[in-house]
C-alpha atoms as a PDB file:
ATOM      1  CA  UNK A   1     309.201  75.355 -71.212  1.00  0.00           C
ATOM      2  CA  UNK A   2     308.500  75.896 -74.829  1.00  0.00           C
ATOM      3  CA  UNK A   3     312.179  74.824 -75.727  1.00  0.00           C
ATOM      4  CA  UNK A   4     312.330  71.924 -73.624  1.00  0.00           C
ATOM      5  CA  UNK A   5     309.001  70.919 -75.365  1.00  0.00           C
ATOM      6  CA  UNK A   6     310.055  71.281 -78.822  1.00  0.00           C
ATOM      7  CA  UNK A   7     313.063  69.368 -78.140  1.00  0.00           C
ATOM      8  CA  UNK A   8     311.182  66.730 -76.693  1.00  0.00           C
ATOM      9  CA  UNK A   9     309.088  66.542 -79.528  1.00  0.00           C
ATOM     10  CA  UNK A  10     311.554  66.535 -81.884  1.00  0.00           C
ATOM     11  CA  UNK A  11     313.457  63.755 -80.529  1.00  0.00           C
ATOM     12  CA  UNK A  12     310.347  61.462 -80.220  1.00  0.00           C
ATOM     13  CA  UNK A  13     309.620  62.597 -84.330  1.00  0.00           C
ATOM     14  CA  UNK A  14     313.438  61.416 -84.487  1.00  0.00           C
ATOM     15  CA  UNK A  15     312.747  58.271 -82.560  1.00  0.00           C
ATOM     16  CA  UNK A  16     309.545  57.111 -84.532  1.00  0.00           C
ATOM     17  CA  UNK A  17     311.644  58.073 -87.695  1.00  0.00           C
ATOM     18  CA  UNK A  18     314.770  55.714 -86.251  1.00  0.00           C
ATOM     19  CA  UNK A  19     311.913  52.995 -85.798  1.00  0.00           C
ATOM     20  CA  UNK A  20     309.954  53.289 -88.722  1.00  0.00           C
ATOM     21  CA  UNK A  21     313.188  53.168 -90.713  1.00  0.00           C
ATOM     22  CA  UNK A  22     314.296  49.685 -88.431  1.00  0.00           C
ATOM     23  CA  UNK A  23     310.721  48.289 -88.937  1.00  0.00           C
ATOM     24  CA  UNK A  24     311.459  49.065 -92.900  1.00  0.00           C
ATOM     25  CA  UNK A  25     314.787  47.432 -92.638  1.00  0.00           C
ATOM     26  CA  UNK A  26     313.658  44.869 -91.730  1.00  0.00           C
ATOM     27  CA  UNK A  27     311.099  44.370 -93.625  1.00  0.00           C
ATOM     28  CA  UNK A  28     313.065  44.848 -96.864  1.00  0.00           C
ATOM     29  CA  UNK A  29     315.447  41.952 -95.253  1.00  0.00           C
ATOM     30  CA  UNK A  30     312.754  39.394 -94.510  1.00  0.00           C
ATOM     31  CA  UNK A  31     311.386  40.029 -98.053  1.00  0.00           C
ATOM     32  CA  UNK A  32     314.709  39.187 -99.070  1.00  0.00           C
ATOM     33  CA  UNK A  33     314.646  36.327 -96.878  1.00  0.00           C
ATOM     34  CA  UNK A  34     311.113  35.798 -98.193  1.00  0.00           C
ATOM     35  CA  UNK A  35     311.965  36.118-102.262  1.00  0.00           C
ATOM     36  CA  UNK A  36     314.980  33.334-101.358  1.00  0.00           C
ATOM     37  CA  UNK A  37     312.791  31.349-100.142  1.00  0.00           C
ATOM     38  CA  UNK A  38     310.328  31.801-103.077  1.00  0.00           C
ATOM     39  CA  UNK A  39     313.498  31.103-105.730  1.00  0.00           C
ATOM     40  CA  UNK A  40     314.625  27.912-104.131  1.00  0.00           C
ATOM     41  CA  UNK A  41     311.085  26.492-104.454  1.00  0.00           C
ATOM     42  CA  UNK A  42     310.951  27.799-107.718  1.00  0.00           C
ATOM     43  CA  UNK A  43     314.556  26.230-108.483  1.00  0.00           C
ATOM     44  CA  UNK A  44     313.374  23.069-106.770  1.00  0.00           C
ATOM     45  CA  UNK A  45     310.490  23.180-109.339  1.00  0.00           C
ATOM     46  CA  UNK A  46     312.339  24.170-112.033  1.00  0.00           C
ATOM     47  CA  UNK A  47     314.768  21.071-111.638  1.00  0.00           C
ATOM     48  CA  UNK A  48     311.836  18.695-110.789  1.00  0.00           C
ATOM     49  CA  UNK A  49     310.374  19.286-114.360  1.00  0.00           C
ATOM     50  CA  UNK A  50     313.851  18.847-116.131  1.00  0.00           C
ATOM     51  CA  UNK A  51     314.368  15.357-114.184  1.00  0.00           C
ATOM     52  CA  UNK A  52     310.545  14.327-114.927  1.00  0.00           C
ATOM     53  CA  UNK A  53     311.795  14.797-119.066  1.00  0.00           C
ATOM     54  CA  UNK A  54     315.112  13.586-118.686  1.00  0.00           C
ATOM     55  CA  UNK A  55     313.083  10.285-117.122  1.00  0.00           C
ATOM     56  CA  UNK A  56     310.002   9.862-119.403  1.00  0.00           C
ATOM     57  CA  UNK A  57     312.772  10.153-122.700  1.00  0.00           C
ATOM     58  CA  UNK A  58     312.170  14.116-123.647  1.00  0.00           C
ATOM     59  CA  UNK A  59     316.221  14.282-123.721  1.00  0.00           C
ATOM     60  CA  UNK A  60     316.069  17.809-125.470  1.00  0.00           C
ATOM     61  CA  UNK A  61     313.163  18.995-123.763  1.00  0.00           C
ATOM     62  CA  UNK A  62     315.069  18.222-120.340  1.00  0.00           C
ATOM     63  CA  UNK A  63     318.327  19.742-122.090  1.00  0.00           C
ATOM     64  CA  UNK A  64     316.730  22.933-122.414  1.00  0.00           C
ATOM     65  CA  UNK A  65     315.001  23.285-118.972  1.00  0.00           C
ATOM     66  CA  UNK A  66     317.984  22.272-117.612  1.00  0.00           C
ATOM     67  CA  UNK A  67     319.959  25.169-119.184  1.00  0.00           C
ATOM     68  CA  UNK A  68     317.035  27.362-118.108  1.00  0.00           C
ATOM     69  CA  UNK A  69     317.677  25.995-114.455  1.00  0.00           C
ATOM     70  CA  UNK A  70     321.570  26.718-115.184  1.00  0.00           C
ATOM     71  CA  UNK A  71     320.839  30.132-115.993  1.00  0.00           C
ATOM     72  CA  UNK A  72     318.566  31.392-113.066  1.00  0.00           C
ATOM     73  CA  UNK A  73     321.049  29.724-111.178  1.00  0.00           C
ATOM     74  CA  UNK A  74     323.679  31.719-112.369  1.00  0.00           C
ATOM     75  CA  UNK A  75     321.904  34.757-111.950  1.00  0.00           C
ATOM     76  CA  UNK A  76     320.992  33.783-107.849  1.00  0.00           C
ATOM     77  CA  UNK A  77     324.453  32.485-107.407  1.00  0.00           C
ATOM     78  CA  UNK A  78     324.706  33.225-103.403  1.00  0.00           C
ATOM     79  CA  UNK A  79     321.854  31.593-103.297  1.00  0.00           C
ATOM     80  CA  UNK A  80     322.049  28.311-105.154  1.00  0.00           C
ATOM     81  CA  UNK A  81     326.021  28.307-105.837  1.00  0.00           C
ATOM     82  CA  UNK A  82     326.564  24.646-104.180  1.00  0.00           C
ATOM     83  CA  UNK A  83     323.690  23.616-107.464  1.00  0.00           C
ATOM     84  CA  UNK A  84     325.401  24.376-109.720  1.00  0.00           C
ATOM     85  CA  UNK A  85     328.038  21.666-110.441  1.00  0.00           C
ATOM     86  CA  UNK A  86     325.699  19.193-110.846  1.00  0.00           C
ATOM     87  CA  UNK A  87     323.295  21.246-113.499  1.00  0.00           C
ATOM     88  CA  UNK A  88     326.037  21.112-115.146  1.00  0.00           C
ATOM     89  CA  UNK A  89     326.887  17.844-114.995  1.00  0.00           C
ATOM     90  CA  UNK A  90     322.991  17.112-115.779  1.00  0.00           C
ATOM     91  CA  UNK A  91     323.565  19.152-119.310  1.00  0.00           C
ATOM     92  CA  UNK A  92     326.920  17.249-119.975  1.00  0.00           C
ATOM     93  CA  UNK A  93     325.301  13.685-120.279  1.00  0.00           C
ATOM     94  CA  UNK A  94     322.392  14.542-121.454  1.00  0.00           C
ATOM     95  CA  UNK A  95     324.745  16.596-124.256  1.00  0.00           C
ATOM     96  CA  UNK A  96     326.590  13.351-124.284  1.00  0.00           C
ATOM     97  CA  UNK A  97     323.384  11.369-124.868  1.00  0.00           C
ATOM     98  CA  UNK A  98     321.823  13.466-127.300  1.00  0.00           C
ATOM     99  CA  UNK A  99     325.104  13.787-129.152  1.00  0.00           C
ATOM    100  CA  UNK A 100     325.397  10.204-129.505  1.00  0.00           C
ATOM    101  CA  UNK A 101     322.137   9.462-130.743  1.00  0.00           C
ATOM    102  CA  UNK A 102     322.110  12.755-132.755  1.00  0.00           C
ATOM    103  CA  UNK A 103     325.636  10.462-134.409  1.00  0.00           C
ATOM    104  CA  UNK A 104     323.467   7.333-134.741  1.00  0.00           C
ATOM    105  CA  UNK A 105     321.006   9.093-136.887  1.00  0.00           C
ATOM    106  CA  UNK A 106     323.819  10.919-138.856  1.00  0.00           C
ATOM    107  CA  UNK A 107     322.775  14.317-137.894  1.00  0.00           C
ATOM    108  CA  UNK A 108     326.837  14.959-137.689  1.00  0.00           C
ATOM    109  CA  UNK A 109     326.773  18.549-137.115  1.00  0.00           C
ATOM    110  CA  UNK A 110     324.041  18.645-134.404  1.00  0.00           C
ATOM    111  CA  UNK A 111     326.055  15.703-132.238  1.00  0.00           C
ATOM    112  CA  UNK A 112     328.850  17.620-133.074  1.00  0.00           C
ATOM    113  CA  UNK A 113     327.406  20.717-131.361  1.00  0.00           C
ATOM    114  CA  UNK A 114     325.865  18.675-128.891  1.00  0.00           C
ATOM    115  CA  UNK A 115     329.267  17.309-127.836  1.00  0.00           C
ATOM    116  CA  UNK A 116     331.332  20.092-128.171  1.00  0.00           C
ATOM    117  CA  UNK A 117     328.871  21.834-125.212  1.00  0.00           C
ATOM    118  CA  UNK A 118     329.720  18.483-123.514  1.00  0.00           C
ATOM    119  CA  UNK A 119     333.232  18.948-123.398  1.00  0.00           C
ATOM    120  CA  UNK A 120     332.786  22.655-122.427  1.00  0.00           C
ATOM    121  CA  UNK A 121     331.106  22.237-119.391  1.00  0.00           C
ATOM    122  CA  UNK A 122     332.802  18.814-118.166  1.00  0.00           C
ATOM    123  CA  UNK A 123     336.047  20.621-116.920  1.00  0.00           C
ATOM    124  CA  UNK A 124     335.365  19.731-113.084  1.00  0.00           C
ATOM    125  CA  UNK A 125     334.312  16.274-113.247  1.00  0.00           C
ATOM    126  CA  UNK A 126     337.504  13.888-114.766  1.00  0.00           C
ATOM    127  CA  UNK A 127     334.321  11.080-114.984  1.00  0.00           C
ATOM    128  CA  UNK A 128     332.314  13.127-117.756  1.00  0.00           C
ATOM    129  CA  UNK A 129     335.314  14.408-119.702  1.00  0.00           C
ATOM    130  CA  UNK A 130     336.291  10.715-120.227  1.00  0.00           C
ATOM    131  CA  UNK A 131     332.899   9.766-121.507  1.00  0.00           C
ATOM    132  CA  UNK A 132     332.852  12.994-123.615  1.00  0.00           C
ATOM    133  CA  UNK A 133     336.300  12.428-125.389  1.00  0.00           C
ATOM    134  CA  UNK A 134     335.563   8.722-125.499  1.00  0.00           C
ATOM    135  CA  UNK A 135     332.243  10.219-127.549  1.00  0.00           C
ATOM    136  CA  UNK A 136     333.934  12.667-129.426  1.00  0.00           C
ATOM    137  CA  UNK A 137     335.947   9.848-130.924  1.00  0.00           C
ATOM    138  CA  UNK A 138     333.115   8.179-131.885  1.00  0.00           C
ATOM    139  CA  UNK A 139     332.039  11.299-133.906  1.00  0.00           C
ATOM    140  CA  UNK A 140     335.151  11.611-135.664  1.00  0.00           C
ATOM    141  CA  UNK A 141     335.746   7.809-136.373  1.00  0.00           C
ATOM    142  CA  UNK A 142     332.182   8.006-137.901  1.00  0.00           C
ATOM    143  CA  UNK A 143     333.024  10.825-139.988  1.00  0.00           C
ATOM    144  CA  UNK A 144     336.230   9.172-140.856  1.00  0.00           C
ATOM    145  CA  UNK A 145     338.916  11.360-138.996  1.00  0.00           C
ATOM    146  CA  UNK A 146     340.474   9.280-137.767  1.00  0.00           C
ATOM    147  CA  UNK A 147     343.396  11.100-136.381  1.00  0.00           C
ATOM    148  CA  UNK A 148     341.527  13.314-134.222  1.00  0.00           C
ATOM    149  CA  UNK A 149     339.214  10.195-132.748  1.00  0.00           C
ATOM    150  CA  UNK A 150     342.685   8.516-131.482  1.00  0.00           C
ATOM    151  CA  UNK A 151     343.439  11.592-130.065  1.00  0.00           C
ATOM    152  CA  UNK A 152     340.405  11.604-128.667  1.00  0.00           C
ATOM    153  CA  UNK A 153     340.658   8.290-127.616  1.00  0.00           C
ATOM    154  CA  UNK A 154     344.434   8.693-125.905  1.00  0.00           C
ATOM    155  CA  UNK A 155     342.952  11.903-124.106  1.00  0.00           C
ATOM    156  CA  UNK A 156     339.857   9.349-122.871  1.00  0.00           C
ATOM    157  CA  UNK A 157     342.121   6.986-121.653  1.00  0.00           C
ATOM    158  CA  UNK A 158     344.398   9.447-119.756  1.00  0.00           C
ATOM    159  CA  UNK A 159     341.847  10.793-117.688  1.00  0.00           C
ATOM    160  CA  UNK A 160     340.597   7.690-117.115  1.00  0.00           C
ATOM    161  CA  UNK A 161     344.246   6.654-116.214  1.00  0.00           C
ATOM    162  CA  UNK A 162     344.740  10.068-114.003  1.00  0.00           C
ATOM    163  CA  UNK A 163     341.299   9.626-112.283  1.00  0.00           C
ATOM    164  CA  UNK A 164     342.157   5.877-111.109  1.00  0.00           C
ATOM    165  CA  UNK A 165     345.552   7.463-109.566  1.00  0.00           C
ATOM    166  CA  UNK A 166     343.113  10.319-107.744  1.00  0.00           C
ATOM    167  CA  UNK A 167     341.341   7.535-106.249  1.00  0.00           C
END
């Protein structure tokens, strides 16, 4: 009797143990389910804010909450991996449009910088890397290198070229 007991008691300590450590499980997965949740909203806010800039005119403001976006992103990837593409392509024109007006005020360096990013991150859309070597040969026309803007300008129009064929 006292055997059987103990035994008995010691398998319902193991049950409750098996349970508590499901019920813990699962918590610990629904706070993960719970904590994705709470980063998409915060993603979704995060890229609401960089839009409202890039719209009212705050072009480097916007730049930099968009590369704030880029990087959480990053850092959640199997979470917000389908995003981001088009971050990216967010920072490339507003790169592009910074660097362009950064070239208008003759700030060479920065629109250099700005542009260079540009072409760094516009390897997956054929669009942007046109307008970005199309840009970059405005840079070096206005600095008067003009070797490297037709370059520029051939590499422009052979994407262009290649992404009418794609079509």
């Amino acid at each position: 009797f006292f055997f059987s007991s103990r035994r008995r008691h010691t398998r319902q300590r193991s049950v409750s143990w098996a349970r508590r450590c499901v019920q813990e499980t699962d918590a610990e997965y629904m706070g993960i389910l719970i904590m994705s949740e709470d980063y998409k909203a915060q993603l979704q806010k995060l890229e609401e804010k960089a839009q409202t800039s890039r719209d009212n005119g705050f072009y480097m403001e916007a730049l930099q909450q968009y590369e704030d976006l880029l990087l959480v992103q990053k850092k959640y990837m199997q979470i917000c991996a389908a995003q981001i593409p088009k971050t990216c392509e967010e920072i490339v024109i507003l790169c592009n449009i910074l660097g362009m007006l950064y070239l208008k005020n003759e700030s060479f360096q920065m629109a250099l910088d700005l542009l260079k990013k540009a072409d760094l991150l516009s390897k997956n859309s054929l669009r942007l890397k046109a307008i970005t070597c199309n840009n970059l040969a405005c840079y070096y026309s206005r600095t008067k290198k003009v070797r490297s803007a037709v370059n520029f300008l051939e590499a422009a129009l052979t994407i262009e070229y290649l992404s009418l064929i794609h079509i």
